[in-house]
Protein backbone atom coordinates (compact mmCIF):
# COMPACT_ATOMS: atom_id res chain seq x y z
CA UNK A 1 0.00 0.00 0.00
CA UNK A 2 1.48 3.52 -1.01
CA UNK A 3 1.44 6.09 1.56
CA UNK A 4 0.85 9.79 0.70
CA UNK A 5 1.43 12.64 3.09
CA UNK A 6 1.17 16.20 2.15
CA UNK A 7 2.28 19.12 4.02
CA UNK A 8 2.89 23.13 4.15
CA UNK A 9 -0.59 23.86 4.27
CA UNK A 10 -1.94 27.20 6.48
CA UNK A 11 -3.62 30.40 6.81
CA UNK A 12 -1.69 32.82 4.17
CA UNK A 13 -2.93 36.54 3.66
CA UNK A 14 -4.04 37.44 0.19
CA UNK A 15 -1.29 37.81 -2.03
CA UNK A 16 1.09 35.30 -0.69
CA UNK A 17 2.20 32.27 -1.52
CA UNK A 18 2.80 28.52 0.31
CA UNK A 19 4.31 25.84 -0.92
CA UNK A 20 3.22 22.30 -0.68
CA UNK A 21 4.59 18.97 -0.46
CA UNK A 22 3.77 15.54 -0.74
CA UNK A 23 5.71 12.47 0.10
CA UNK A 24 5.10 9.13 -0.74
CA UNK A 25 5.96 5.91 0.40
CA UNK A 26 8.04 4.61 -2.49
CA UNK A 27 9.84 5.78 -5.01
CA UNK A 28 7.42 8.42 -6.77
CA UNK A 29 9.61 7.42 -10.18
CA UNK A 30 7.22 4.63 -10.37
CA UNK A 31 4.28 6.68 -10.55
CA UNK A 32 3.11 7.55 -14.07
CA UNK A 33 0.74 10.10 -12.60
CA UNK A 34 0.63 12.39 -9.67
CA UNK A 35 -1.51 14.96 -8.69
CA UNK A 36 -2.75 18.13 -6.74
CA UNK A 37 -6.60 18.31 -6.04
CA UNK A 38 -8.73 20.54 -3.62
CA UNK A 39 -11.88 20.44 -2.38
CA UNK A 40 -14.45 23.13 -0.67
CA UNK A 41 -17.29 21.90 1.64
CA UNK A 42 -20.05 20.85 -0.78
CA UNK A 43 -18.40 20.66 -3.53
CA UNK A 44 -16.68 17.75 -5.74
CA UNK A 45 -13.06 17.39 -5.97
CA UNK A 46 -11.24 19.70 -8.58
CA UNK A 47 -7.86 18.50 -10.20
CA UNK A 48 -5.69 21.61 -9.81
CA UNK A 49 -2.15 20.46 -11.46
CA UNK A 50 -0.75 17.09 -12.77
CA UNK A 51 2.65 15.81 -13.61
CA UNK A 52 3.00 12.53 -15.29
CA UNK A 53 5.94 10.87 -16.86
CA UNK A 54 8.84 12.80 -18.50
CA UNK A 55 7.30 16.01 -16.19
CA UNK A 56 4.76 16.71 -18.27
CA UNK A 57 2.32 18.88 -16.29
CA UNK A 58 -1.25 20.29 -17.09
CA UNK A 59 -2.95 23.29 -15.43
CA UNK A 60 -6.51 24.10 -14.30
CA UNK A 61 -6.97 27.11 -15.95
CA UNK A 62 -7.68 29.02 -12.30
CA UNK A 63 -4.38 28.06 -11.09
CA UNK A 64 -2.32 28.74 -14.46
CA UNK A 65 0.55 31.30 -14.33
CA UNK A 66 0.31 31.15 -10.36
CA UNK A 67 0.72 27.41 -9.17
CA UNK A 68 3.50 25.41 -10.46
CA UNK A 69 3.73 21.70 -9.69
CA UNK A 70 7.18 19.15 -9.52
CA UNK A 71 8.74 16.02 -8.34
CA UNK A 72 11.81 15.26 -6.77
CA UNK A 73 11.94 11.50 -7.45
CA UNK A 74 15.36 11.26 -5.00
CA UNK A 75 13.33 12.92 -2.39
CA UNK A 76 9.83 10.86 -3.00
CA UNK A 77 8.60 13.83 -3.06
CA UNK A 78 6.08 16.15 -5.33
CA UNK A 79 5.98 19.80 -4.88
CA UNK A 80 2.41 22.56 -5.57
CA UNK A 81 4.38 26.27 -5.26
CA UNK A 82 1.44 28.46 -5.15
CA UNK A 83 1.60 32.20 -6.02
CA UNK A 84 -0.35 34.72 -5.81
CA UNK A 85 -3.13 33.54 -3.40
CA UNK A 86 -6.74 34.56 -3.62
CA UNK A 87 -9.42 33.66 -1.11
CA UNK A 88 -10.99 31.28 -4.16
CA UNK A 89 -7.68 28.94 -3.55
CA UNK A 90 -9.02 28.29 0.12
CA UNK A 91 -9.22 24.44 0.40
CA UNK A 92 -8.04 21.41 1.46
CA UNK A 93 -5.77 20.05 -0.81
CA UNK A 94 -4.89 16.66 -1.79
CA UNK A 95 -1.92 14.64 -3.48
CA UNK A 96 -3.04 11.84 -5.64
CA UNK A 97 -0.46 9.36 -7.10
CA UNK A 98 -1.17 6.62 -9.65
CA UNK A 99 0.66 3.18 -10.55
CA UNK A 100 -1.04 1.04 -13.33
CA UNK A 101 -4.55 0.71 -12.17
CA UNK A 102 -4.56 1.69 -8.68
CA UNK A 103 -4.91 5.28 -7.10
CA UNK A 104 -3.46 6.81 -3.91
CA UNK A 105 -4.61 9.81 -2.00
CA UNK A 106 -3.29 11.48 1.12
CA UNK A 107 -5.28 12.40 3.89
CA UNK A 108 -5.02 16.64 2.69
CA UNK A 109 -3.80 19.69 3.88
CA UNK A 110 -5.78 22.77 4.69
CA UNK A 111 -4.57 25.98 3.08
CA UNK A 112 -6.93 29.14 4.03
CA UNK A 113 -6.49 32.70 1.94
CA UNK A 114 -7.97 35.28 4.69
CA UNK A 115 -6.70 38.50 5.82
């Protein structure tokens, strides 16, 4: 079973930025896909950034230009460096890995935009 924990999550003022990680279990090399979603109470699940192999990544268009996602496959280790927070990124936000057919997800990190 693949473990996932992300991190660097908090309460940022508009404007700022946070930056955050998630570490897996295993070597995140062996992961053809990995992910950044977020979720608001009520609502479904939104894919925010992905990086699959050869670190090719795709953008929601909200987050383009601010967030940038990575992976440090020494570290196990995939990055979300968010820019430029508005209160609309307020969330909890969760790392999602895949391997053939099965899915991981960590348990999420809460970021809050709030002055």
């Amino acid at each position: 079973q693949v473990q996932l924990v992300e991190s660097g999550g908090g309460l940022v003022e508009p404007g700022g930025s946070l930056r955050l990680s998630c570490t897996a279990s295993i070597s995140t090399f062996m992961m053809q896909t990995m992910a950044w979603y977020r979720q608001t109470p009520g609502n479904t699940r939104e894919l925010v950034a992905t990086i699959k192999t050869g670190h090719i990544t795709n953008y929601a268009d909200s987050v383009k230009g601010r967030f940038t996602i990575s992976k440090d496959n020494a570290k196990r280790t995939m990055y979300l460096q968010m820019n430029s927070l508005n209160p609309e990124d307020t969330a909890v936000y969760y790392c999602f890995s895949q391997i053939g057919s099965n899915e991981f997800w960590g348990p999420g990190t809460q970021v809050t935009v709030s002055s």
